[in-house]
PDB file of N, CA and C in Angstrom:
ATOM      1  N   UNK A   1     109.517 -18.183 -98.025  1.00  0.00           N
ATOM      2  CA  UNK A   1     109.410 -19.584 -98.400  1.00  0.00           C
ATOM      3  C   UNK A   1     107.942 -19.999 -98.351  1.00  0.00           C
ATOM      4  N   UNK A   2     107.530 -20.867 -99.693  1.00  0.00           N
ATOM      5  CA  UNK A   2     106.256 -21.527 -99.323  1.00  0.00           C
ATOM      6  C   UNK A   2     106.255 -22.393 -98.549  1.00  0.00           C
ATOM      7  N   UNK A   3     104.906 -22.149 -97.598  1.00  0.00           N
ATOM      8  CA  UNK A   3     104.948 -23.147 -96.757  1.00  0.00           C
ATOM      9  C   UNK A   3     104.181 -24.488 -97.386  1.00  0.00           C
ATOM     10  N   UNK A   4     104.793 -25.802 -96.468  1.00  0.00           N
ATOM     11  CA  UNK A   4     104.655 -27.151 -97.257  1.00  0.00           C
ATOM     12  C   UNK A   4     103.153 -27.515 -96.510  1.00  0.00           C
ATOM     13  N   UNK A   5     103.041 -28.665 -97.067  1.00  0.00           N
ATOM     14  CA  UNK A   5     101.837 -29.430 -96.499  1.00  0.00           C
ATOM     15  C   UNK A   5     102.114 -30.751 -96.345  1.00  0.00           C
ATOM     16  N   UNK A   6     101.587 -31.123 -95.266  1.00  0.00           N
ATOM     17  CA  UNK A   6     102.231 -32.232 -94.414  1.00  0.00           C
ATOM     18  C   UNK A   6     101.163 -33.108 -95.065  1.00  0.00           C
ATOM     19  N   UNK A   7     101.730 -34.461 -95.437  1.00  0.00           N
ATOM     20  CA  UNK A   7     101.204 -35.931 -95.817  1.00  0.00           C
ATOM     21  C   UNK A   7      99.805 -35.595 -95.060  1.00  0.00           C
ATOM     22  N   UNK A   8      98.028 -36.255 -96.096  1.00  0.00           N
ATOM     23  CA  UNK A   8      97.139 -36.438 -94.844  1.00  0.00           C
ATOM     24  C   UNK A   8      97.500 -37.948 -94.414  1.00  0.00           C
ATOM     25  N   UNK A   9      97.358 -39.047 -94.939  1.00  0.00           N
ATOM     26  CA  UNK A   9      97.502 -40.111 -94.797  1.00  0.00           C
ATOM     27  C   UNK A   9      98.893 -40.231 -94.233  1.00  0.00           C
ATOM     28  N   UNK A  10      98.457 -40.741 -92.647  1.00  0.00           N
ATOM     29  CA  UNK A  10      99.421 -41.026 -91.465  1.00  0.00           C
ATOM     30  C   UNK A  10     100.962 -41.933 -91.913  1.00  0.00           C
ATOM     31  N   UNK A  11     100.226 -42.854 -92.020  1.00  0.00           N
ATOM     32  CA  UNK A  11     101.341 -43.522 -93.134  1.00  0.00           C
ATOM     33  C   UNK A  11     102.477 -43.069 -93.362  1.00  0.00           C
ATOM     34  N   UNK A  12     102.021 -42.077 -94.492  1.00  0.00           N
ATOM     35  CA  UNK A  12     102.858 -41.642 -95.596  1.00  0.00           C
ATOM     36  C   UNK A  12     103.843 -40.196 -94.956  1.00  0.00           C
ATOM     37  N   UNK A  13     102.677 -39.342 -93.732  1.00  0.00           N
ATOM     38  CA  UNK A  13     103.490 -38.878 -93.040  1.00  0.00           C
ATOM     39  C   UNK A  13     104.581 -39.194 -92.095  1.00  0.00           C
ATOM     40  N   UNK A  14     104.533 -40.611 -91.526  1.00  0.00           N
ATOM     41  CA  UNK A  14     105.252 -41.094 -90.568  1.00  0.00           C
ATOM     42  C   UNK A  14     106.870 -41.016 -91.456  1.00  0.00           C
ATOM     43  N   UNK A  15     106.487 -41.623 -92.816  1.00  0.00           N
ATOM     44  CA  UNK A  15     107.838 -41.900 -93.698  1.00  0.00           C
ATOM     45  C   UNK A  15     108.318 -40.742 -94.314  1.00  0.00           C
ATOM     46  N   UNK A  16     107.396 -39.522 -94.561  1.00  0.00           N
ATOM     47  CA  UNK A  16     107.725 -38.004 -95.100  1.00  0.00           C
ATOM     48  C   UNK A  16     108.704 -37.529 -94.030  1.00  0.00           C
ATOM     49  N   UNK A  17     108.322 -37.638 -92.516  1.00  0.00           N
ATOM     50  CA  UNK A  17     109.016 -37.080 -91.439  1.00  0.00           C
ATOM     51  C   UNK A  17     110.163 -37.539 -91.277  1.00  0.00           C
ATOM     52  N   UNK A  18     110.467 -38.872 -91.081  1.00  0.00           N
ATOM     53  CA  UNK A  18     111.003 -39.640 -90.902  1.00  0.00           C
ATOM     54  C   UNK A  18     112.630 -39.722 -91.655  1.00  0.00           C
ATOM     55  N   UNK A  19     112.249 -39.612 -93.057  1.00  0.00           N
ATOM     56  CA  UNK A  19     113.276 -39.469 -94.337  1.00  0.00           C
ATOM     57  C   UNK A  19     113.702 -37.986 -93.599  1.00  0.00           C
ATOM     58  N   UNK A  20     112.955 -36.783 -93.747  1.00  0.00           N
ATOM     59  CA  UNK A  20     113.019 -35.928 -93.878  1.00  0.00           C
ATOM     60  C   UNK A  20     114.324 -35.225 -92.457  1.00  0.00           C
ATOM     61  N   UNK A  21     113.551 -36.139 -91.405  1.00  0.00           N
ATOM     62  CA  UNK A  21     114.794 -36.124 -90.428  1.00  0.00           C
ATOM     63  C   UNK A  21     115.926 -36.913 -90.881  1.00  0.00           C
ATOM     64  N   UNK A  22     115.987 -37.746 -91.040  1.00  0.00           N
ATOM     65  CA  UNK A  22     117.114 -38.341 -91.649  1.00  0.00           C
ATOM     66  C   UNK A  22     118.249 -37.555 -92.610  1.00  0.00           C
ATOM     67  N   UNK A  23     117.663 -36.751 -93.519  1.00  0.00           N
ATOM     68  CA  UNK A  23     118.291 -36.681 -94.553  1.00  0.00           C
ATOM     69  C   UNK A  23     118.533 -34.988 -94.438  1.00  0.00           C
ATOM     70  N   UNK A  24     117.724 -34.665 -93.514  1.00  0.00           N
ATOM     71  CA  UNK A  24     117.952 -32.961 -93.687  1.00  0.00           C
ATOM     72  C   UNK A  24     117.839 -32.173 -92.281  1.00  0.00           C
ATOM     73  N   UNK A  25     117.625 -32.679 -91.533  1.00  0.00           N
ATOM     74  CA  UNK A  25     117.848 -32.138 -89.673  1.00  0.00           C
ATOM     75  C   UNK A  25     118.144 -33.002 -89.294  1.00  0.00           C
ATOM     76  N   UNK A  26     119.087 -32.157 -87.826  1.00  0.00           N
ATOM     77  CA  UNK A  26     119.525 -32.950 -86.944  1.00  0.00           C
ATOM     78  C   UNK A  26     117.959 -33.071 -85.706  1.00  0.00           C
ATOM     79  N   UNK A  27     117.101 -32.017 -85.645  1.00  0.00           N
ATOM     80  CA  UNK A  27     116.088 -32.552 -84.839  1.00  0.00           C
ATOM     81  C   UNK A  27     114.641 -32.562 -85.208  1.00  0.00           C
ATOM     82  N   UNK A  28     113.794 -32.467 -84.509  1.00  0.00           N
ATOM     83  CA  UNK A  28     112.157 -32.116 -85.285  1.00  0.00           C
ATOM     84  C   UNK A  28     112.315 -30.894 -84.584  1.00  0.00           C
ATOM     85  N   UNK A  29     112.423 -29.731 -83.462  1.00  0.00           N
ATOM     86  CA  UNK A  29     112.220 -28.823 -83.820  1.00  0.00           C
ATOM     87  C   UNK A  29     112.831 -28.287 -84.679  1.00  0.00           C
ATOM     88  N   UNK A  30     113.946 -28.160 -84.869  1.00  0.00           N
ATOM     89  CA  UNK A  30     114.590 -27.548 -86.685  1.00  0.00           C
ATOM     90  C   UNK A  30     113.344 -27.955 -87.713  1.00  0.00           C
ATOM     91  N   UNK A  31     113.227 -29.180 -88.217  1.00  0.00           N
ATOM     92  CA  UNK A  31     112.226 -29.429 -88.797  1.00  0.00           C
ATOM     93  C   UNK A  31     110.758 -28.507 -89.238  1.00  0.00           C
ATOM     94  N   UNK A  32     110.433 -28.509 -87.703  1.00  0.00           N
ATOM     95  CA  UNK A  32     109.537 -28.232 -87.223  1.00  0.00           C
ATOM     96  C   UNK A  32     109.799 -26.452 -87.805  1.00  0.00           C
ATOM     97  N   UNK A  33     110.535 -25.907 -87.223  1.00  0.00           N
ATOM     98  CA  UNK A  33     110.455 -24.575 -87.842  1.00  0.00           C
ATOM     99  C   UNK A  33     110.575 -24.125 -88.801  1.00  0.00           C
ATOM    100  N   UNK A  34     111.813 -24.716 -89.694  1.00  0.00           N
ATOM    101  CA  UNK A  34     112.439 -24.383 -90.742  1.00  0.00           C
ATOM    102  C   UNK A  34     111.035 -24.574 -91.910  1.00  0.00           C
ATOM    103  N   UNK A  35     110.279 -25.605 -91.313  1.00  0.00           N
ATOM    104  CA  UNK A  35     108.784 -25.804 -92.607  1.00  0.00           C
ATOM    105  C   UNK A  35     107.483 -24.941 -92.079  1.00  0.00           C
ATOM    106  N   UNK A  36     107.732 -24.712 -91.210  1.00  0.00           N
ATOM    107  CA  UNK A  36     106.502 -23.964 -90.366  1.00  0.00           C
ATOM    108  C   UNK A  36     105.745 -25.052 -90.039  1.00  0.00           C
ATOM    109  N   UNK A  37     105.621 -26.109 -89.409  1.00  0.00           N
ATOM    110  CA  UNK A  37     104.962 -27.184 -88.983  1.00  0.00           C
ATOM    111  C   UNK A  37     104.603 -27.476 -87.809  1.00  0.00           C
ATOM    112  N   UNK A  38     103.321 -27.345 -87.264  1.00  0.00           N
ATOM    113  CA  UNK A  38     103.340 -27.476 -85.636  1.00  0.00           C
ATOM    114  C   UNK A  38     103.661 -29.312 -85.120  1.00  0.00           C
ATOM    115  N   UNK A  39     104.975 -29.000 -84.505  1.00  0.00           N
ATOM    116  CA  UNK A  39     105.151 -29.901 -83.639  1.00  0.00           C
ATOM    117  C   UNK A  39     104.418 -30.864 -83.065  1.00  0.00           C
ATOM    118  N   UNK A  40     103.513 -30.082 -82.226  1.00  0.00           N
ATOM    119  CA  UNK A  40     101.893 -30.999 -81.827  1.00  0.00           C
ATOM    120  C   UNK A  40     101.459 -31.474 -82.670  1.00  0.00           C
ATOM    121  N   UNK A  41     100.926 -31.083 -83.395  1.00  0.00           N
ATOM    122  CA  UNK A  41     100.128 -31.598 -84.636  1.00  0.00           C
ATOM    123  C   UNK A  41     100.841 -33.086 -85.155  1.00  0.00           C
ATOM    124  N   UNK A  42     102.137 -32.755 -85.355  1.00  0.00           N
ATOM    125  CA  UNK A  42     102.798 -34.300 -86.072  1.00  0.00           C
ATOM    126  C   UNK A  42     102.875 -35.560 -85.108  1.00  0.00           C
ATOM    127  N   UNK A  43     103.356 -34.862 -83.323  1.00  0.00           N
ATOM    128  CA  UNK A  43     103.474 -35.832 -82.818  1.00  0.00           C
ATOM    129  C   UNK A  43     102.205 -36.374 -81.896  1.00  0.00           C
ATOM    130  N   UNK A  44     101.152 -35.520 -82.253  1.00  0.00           N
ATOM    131  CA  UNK A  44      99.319 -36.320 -81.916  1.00  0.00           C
ATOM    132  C   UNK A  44      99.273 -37.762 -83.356  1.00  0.00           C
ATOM    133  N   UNK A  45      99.393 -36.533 -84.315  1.00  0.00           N
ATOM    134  CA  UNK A  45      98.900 -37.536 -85.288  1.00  0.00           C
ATOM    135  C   UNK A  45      99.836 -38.877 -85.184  1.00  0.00           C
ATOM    136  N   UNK A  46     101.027 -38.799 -85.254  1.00  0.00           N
ATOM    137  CA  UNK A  46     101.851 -40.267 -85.020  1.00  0.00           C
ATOM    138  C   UNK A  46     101.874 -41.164 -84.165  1.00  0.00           C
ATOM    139  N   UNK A  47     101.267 -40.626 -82.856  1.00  0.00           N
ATOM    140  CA  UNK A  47     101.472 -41.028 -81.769  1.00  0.00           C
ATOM    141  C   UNK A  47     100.075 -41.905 -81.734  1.00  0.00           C
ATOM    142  N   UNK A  48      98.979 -41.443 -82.889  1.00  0.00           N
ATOM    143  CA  UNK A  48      97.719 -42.344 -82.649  1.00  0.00           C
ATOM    144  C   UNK A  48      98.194 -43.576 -83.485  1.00  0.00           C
ATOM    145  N   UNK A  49      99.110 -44.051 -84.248  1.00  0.00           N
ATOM    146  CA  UNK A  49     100.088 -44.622 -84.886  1.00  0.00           C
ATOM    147  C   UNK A  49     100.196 -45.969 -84.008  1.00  0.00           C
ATOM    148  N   UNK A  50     100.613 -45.072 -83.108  1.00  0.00           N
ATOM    149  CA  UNK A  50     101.776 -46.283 -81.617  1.00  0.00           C
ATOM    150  C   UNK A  50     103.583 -45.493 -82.024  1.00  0.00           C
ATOM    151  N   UNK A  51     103.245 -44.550 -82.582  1.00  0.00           N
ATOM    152  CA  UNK A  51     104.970 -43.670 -83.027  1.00  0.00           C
ATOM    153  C   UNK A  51     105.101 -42.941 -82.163  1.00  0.00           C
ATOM    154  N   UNK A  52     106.609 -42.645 -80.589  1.00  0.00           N
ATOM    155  CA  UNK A  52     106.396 -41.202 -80.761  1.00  0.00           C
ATOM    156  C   UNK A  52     108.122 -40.762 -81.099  1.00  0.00           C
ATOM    157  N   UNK A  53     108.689 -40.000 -80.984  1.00  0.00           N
ATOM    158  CA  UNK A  53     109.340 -39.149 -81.115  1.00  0.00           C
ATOM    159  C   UNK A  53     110.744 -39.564 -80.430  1.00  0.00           C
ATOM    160  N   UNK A  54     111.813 -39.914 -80.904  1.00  0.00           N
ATOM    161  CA  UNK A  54     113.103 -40.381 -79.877  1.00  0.00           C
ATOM    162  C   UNK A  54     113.958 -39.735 -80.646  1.00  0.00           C
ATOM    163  N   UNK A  55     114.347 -39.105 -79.490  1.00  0.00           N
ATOM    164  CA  UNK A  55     115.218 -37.534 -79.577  1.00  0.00           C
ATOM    165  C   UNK A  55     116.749 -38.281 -79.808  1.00  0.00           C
ATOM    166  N   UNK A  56     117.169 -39.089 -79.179  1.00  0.00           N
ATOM    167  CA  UNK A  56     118.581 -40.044 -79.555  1.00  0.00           C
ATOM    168  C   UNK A  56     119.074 -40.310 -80.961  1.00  0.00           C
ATOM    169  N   UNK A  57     117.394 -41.154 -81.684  1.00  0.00           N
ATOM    170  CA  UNK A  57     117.919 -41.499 -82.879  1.00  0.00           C
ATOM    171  C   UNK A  57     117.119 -40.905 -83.766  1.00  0.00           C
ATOM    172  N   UNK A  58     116.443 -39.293 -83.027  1.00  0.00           N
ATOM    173  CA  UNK A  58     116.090 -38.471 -84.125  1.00  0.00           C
ATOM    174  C   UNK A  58     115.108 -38.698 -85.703  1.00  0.00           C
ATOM    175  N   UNK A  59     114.286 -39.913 -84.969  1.00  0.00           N
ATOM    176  CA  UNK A  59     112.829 -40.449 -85.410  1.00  0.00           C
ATOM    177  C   UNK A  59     112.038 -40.712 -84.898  1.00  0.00           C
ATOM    178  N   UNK A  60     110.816 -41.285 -85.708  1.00  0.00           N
ATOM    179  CA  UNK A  60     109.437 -41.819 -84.775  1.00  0.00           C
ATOM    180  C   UNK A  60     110.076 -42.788 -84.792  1.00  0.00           C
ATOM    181  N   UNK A  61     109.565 -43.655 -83.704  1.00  0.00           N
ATOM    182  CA  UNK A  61     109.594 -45.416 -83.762  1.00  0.00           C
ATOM    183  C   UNK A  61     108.792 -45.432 -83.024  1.00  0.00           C
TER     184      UNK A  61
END
């Protein structure tokens, strides 16, 4: 599989991830592996946001 490239503009990644959990994993590590995406990486960048990660409802907020 090619690997993807994650949104640069935070933004647009918050809502790429976001949908992406929604609509196609049940968590971010699935996510996270199934695209080859480091984990860290998404939840630094979101987290400079004010986003982090809630494992319950399986988004940033």
């Amino acid at each position: 599989m090619e690997q993807k490239q994650l949104p640069k503009d935070p933004m647009i990644l918050l809502s790429y991830i976001n949908t992406m959990l929604r609509d196609n994993y049940s968590n971010l590590t699935a996510l996270c592996d199934d695209l080859q995406f480091s984990r860290d990486d998404i939840c630094t960048k979101l987290y400079a946001l004010g986003y982090a990660y809630d494992k319950a409802l399986n988004k940033f907020i």
